[in-house]
Protein backbone atom coordinates (compact mmCIF):
# COMPACT_ATOMS: atom_id res chain seq x y z
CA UNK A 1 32.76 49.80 81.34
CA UNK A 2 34.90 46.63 79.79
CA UNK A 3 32.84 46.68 77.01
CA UNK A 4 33.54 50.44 76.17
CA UNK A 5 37.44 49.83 76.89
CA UNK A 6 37.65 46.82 74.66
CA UNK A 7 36.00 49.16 72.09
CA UNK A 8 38.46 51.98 72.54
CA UNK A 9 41.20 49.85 72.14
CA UNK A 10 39.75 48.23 68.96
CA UNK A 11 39.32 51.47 67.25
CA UNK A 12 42.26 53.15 69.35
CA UNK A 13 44.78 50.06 69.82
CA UNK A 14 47.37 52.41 71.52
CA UNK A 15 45.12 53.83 74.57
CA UNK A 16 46.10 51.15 76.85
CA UNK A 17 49.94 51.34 75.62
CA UNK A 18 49.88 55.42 76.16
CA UNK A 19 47.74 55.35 79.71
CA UNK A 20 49.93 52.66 81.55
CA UNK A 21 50.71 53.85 84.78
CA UNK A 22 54.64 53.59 84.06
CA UNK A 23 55.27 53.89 80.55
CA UNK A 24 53.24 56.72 80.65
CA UNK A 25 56.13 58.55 82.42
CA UNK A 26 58.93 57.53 79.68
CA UNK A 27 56.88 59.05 76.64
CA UNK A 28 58.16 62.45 76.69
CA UNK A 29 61.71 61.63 77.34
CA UNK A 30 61.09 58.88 74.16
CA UNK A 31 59.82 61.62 72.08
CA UNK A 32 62.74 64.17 72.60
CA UNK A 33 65.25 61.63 71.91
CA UNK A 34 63.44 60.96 68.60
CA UNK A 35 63.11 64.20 67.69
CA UNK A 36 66.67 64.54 67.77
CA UNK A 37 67.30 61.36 65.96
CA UNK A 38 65.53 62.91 63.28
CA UNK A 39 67.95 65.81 63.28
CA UNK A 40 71.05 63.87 62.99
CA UNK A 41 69.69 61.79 59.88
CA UNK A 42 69.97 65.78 58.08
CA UNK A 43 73.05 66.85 60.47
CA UNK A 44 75.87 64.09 60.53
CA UNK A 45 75.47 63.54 56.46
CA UNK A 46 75.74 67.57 56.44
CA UNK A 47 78.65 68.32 58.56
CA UNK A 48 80.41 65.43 57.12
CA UNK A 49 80.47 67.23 53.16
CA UNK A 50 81.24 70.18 55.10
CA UNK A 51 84.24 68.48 56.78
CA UNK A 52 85.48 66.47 53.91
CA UNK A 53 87.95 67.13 51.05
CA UNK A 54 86.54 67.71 47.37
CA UNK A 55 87.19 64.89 46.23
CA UNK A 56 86.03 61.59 47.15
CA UNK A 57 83.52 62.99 49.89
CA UNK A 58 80.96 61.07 48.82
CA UNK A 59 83.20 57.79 50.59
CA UNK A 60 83.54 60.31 53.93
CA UNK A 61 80.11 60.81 53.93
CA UNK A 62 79.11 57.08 53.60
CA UNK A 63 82.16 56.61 56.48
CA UNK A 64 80.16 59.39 58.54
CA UNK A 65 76.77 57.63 58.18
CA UNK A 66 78.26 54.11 59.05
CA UNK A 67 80.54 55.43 61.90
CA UNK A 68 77.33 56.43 63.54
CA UNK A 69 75.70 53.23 63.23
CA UNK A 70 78.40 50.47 62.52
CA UNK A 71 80.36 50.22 65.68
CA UNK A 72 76.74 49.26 67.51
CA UNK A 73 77.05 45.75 65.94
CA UNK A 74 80.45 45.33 67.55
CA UNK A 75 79.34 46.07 70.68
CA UNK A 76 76.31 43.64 70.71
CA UNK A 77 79.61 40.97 70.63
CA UNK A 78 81.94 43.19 72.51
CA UNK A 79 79.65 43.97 75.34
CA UNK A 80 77.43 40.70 75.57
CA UNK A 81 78.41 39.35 79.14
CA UNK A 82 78.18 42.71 80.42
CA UNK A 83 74.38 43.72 78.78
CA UNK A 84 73.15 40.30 78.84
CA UNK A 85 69.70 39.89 81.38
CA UNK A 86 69.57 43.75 81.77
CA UNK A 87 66.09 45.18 82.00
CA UNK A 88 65.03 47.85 79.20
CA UNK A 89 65.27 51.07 81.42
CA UNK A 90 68.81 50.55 82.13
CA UNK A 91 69.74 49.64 77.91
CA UNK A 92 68.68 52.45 76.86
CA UNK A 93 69.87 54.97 79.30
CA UNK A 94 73.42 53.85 78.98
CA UNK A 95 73.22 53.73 75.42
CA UNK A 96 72.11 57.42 75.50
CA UNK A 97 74.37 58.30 78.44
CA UNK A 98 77.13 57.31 75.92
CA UNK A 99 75.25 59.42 73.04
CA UNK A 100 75.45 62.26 75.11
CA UNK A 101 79.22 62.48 75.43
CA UNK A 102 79.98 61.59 71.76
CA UNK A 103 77.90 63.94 70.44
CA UNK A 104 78.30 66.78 73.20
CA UNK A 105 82.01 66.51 72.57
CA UNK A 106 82.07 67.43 68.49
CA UNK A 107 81.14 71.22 69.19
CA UNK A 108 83.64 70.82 71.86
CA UNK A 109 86.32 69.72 69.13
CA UNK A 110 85.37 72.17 66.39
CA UNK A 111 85.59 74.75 69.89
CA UNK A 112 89.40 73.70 70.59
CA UNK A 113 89.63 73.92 66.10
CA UNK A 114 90.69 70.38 66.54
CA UNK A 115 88.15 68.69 64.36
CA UNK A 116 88.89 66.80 61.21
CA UNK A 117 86.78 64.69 59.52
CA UNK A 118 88.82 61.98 61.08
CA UNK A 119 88.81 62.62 64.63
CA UNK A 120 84.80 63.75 63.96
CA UNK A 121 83.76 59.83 62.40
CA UNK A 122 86.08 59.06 65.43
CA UNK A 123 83.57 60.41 67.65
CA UNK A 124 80.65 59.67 66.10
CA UNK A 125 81.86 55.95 66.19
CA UNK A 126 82.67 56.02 70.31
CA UNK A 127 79.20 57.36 70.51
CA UNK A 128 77.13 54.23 68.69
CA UNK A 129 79.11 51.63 70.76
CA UNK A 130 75.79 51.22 72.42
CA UNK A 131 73.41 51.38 69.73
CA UNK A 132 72.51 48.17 69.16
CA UNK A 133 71.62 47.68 73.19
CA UNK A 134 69.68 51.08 73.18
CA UNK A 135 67.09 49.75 70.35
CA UNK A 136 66.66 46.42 72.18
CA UNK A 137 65.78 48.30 75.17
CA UNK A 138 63.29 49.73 73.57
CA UNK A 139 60.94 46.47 72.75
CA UNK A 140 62.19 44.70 76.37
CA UNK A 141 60.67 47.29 78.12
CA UNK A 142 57.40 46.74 76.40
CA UNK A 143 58.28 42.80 76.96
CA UNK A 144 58.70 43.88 80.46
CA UNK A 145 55.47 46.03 81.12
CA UNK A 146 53.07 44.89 78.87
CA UNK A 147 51.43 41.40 77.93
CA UNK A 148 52.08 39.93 74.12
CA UNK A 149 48.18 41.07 73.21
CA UNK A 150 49.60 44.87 73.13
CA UNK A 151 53.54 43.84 72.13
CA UNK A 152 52.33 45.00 68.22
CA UNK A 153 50.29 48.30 69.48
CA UNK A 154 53.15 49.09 71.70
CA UNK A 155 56.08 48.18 68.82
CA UNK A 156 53.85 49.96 66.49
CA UNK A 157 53.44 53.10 68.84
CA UNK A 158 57.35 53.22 69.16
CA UNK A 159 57.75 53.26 65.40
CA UNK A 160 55.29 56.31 65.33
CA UNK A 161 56.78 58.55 67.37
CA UNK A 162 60.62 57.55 65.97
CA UNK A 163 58.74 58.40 62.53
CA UNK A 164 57.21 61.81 64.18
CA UNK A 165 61.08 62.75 65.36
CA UNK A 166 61.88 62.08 61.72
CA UNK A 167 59.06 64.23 60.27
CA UNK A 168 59.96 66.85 62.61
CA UNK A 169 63.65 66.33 63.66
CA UNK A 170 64.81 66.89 59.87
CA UNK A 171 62.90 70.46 59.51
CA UNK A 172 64.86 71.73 62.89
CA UNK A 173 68.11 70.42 61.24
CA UNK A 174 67.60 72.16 58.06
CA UNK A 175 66.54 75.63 60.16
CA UNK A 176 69.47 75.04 62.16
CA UNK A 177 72.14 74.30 59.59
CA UNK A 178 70.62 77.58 58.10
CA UNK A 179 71.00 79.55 61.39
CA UNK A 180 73.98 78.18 63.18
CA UNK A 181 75.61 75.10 61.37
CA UNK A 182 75.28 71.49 61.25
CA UNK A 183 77.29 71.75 64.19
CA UNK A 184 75.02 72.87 66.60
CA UNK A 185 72.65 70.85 65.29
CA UNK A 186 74.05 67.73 66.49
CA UNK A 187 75.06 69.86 69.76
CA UNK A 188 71.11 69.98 70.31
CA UNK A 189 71.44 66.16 69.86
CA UNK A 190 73.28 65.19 72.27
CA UNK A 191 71.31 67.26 74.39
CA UNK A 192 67.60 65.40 73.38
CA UNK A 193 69.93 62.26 74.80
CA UNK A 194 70.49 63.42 77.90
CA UNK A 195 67.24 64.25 78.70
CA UNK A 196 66.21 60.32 78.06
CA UNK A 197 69.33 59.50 80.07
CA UNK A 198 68.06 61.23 83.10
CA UNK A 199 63.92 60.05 82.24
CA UNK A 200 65.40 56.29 82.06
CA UNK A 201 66.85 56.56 85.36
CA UNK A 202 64.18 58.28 87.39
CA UNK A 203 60.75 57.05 86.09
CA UNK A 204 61.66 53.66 85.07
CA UNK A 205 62.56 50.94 87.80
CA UNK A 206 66.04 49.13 86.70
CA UNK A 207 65.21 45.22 86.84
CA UNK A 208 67.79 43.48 88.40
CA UNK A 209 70.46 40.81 86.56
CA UNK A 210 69.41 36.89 86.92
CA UNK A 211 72.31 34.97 88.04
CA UNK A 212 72.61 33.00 85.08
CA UNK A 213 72.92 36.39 83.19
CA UNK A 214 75.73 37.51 85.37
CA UNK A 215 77.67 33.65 84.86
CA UNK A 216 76.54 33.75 81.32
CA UNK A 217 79.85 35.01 79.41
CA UNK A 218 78.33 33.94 75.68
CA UNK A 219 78.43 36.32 73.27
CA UNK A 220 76.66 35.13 69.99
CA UNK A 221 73.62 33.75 72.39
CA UNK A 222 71.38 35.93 69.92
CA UNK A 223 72.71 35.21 67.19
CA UNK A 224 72.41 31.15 67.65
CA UNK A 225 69.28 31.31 68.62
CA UNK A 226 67.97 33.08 65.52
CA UNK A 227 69.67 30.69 63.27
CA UNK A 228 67.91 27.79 65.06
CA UNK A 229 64.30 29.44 64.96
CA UNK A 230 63.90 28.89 60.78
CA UNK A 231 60.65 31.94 61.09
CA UNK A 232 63.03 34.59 62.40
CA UNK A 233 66.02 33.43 60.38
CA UNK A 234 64.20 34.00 57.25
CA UNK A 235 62.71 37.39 58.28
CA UNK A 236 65.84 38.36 59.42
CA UNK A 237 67.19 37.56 55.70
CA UNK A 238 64.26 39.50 54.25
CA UNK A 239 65.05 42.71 56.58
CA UNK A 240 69.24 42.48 56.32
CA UNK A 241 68.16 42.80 52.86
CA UNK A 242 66.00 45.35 52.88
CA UNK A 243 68.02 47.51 54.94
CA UNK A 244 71.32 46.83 52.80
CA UNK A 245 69.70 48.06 49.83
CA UNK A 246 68.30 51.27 51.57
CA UNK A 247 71.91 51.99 52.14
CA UNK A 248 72.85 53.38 49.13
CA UNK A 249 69.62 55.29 48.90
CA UNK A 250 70.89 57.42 52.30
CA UNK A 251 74.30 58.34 50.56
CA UNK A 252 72.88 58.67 47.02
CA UNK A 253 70.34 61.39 48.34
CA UNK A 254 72.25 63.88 49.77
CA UNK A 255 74.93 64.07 46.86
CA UNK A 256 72.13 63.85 44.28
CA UNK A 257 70.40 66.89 46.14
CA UNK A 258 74.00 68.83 46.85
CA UNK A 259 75.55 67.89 43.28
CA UNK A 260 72.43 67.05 40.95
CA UNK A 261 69.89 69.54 41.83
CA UNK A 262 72.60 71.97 43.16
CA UNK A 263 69.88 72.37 46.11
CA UNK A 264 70.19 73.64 50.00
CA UNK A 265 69.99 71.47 52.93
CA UNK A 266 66.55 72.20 53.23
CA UNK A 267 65.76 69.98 50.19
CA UNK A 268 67.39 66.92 51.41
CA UNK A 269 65.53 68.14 54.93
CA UNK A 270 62.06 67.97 53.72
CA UNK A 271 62.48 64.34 52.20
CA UNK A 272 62.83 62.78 55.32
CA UNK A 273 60.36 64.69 56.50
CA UNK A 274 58.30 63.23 54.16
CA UNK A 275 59.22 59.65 55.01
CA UNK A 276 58.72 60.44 58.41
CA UNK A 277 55.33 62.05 57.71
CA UNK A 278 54.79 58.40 55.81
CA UNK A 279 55.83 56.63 58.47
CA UNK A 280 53.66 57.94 61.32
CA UNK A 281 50.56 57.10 59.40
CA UNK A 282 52.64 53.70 58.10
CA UNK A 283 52.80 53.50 62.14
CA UNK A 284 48.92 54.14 62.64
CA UNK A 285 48.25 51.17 60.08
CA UNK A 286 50.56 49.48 61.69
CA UNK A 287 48.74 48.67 64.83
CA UNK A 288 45.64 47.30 62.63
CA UNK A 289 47.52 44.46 61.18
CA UNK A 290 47.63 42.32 63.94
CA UNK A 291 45.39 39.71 61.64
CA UNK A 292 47.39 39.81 58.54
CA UNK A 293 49.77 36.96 57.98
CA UNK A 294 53.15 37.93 58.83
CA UNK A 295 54.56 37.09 55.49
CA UNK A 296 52.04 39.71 53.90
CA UNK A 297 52.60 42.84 55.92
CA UNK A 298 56.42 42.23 55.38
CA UNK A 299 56.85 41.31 51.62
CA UNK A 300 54.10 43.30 50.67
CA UNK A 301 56.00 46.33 52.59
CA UNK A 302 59.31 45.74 50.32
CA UNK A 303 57.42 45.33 47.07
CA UNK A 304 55.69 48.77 47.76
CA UNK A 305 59.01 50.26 48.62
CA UNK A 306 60.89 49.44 46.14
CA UNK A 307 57.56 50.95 43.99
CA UNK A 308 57.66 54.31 45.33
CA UNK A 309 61.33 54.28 45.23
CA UNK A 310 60.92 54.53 41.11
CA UNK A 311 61.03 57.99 40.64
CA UNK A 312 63.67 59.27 42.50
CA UNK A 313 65.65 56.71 40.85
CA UNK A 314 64.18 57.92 37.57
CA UNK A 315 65.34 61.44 38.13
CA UNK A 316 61.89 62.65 38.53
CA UNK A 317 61.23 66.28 40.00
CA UNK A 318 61.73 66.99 43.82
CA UNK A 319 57.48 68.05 43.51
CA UNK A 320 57.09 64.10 42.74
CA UNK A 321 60.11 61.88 44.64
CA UNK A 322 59.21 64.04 47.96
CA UNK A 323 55.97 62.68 48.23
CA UNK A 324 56.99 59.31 46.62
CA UNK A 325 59.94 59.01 49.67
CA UNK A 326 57.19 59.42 52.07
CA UNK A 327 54.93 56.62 50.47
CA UNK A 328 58.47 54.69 51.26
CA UNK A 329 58.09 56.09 54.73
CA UNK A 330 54.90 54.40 54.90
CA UNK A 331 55.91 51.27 53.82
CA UNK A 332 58.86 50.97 56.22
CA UNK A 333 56.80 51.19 59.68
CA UNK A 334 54.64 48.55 59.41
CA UNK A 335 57.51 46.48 58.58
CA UNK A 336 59.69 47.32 61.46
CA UNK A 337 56.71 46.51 64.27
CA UNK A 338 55.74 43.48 62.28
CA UNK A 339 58.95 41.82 62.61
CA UNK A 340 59.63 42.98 66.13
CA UNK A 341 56.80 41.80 67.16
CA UNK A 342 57.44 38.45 65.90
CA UNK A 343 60.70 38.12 68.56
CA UNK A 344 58.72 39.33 70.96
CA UNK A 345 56.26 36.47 70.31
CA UNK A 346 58.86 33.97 70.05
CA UNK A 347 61.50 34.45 72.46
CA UNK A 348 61.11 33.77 76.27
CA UNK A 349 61.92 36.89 78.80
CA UNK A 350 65.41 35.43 79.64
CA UNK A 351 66.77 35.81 76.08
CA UNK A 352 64.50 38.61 74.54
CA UNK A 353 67.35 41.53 74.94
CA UNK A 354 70.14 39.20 73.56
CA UNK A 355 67.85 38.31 70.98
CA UNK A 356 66.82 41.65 70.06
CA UNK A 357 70.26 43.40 70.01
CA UNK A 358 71.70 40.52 67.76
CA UNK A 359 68.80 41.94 65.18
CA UNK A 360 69.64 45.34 66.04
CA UNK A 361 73.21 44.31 64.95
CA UNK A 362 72.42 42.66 61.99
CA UNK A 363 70.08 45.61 60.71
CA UNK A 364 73.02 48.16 62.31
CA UNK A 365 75.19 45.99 59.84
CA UNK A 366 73.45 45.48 56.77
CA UNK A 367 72.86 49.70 56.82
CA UNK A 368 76.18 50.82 56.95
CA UNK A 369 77.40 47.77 54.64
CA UNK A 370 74.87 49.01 52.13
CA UNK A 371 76.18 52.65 52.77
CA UNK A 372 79.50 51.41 52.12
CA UNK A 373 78.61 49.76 48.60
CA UNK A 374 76.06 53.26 47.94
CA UNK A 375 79.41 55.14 48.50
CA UNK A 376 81.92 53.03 45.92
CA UNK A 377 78.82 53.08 43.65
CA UNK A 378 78.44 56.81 43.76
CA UNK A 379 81.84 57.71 43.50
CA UNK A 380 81.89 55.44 40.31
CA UNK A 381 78.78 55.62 38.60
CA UNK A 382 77.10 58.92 40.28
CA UNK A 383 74.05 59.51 42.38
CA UNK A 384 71.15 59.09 39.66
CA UNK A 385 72.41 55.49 38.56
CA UNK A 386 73.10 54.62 42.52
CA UNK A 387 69.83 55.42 43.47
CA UNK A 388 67.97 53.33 39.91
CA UNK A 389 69.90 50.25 40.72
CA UNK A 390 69.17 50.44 44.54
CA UNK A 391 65.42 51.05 43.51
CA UNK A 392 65.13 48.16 41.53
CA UNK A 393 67.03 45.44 43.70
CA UNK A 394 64.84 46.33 46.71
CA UNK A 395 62.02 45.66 44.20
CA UNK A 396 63.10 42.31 42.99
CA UNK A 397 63.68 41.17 47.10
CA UNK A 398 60.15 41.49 47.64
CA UNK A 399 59.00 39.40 44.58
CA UNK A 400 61.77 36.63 45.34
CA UNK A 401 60.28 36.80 48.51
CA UNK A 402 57.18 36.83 48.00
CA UNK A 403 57.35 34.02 45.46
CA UNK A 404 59.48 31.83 48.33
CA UNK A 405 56.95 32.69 51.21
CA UNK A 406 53.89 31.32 48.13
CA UNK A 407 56.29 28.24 47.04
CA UNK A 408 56.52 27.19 51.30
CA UNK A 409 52.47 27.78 51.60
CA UNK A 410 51.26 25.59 48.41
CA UNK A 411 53.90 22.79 49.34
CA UNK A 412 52.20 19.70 49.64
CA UNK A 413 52.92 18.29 53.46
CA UNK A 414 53.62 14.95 54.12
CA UNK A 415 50.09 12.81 54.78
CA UNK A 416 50.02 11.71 58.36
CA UNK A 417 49.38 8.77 60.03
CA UNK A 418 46.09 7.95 60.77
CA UNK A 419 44.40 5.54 63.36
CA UNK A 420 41.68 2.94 61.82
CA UNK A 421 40.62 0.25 65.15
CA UNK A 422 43.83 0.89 66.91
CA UNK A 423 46.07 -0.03 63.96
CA UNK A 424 48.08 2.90 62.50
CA UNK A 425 48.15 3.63 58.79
């Protein structure tokens, strides 16, 4: 019977993640929430152009984007006392208790015709105060339930079904938008939020806060201790990167497909579904690469991004960059579960949500800060040429890198000492 379940889990590493007796229980409320993640990658960018005036909306659009993931890096410093030494269950149902009522109250706002584009990036700000903590809670629950052999299944698994709600998620936008409005799009949202609210709280035990978490008033712990762990400061360089430059790739898109191709929102809808459909089977790999070196999964993973990113940045036709954005989509997964995995590996239990929501704040950071640049870019040089120069700096990362990570391996170390009839040498 072992021998059969250590071959299932060889061929099938995620069987012992998906039949734990409490995980188990979370799954469903995981996938809704993802599905409507998915959604608001099609929805907020939508409703935003909707919202904005003529001109410049390409900088309200990037403000949009950015509002709904910025304000999650302040909070990782705002909120530190207060989050640090809390168990996963409890991160990520207050992170989506909060999603709930910043989203839920937009339709409310357009209902009482008192929403502007201002008080709506308002609102999607209030609602990503908790961002940051929500994604940590993710990876210390697995810390929490599972031991380190099944951290990269389990990280991998995650990445899979947030890549599902992204295959899937952007198709319901796009029928949405087309039925109702972007509105109610991101009404239906909020909605997939409370429904992980209320899972998080009912099948998930909440671990209780260590006293030296509740006298710990730090708030950069996470922070300091990835600048003193050389490994996971230089990933962390690699990934800030690699999420800044996909930045301007998120606001180039949708103005590209709304100005350049004078297309619907179904065309910018069924690109990231593409990446998402990448990024599932990008997840599925994923959770075979527990052998590769570390340095290969993740600079080979930006190389082959910035690759596939060629032809949209080329101009190509939507019958070629659709399927070239989901090779991207491939390429992105593995990298995420790689490098999570890696904290998980390195950090001890007492620090691994601190830890985890600093990177969370870095990569919550480097997005909207590439979104920022991707917005002055396109309102100065257009979509096509934001999208070629975006394409090819994410290419040349992954060769500096790569050349870096080869320079570090084929340095010659220092000879040590050795021992000849007690004397040393």
């Amino acid at each position: 019977m072992a021998q059969t379940a250590r071959r299932v889990e060889r061929y099938v590493p995620f069987a012992p993640v998906l039949s734990h007796p409490r995980l188990r229980r979370v799954w469903p409320g995981f996938i809704v929430s993802f599905l409507g993640d998915g959604m608001s990658a099609v929805a907020v960018s939508w409703l935003a152009l909707q919202l904005a005036p003529q001109q410049g909306y390409g900088l309200w659009v990037a403000l949009a984007v950015g509002a709904y993931t910025l304000p999650g890096a302040a909070g990782v410093v705002l909120l530190g006392p207060l989050m640090r030494g809390r168990g996963g269950a409890q991160l990520l149902a207050w992170n989506a208790w909060l999603r709930t009522v910043g989203l839920g109250l937009i339709p409310v706002a357009a209902l009482f015709d008192v929403l502007s584009i201002g008080v709506y990036v308002g609102l999607l700000a209030a609602s990503s105060l908790l961002r940051s903590w929500g994604s940590a809670g993710y990876y210390t629950l697995v810390a929490e339930m599972l031991p380190k052999s099944r951290h990269l299944s389990a990280n991998a698994l995650i990445s899979t079904l947030s890549q599902t709600g992204i295959l899937i998620g952007p198709v319901i936008a796009g029928l949405l938008i087309a039925w109702v409005g972007a509105l109610w799009a991101l009404a239906v949202d909020a909605l997939t939020f409370a429904i992980l609210a209320v899972t998080c709280r009912f099948a998930l035990p909440t671990m209780p806060r260590t006293e030296q978490a509740k006298r710990d008033k730090d708030r950069t712990a996470g922070f300091r201790f990835i600048a003193r762990q050389p490994a996971l400061l230089g990933v962390m360089a690699l990934t800030f990167g690699f999420y800044l430059l996909y930045g301007p790739i998120e606001v180039g898109l949708p103005v590209h497909v709304a100005d350049d191709l004078k297309a619907p929102a179904s065309v910018l809808a069924w690109h990231f579904a593409a990446f998402g459909a990448g990024a599932v089977g990008g997840g599925l790999l994923a959770a075979h690469l527990g052998r590769l070196p570390h340095w290969l999964v993740l600079n080979g993973s930006v190389i082959g991004a910035g690759l596939a990113l060629l032809p949209l940045g080329l101009g190509a036709p939507i019958a070629v960059t659709v399927p070239c954005f989901g090779a991207v989509g491939v390429l992105y997964a593995p990298f995420g579960a790689t490098s999570t995995a890696l904290i998980q590996r390195t950090v001890g239990a007492d620090d691994l949500a601190q830890v985890l929501a600093a990177r969370s704040a870095l990569l919550v950071t480097s997005g909207p800060a590439g979104i920022g640049i991707g917005g002055l870019i396109v309102a100065g040089w257009g979509a096509g040429r934001t999208l070629l120069s975006a394409t090819l700096a994410t290419l040349g990362l992954g060769v500096v890198s790569a050349v870096l990570c080869g320079l570090r391996r084929v340095r010659p170390r220092p000879p040590q000492p050795t021992e000849v009839s007690g004397v040393v040498r």
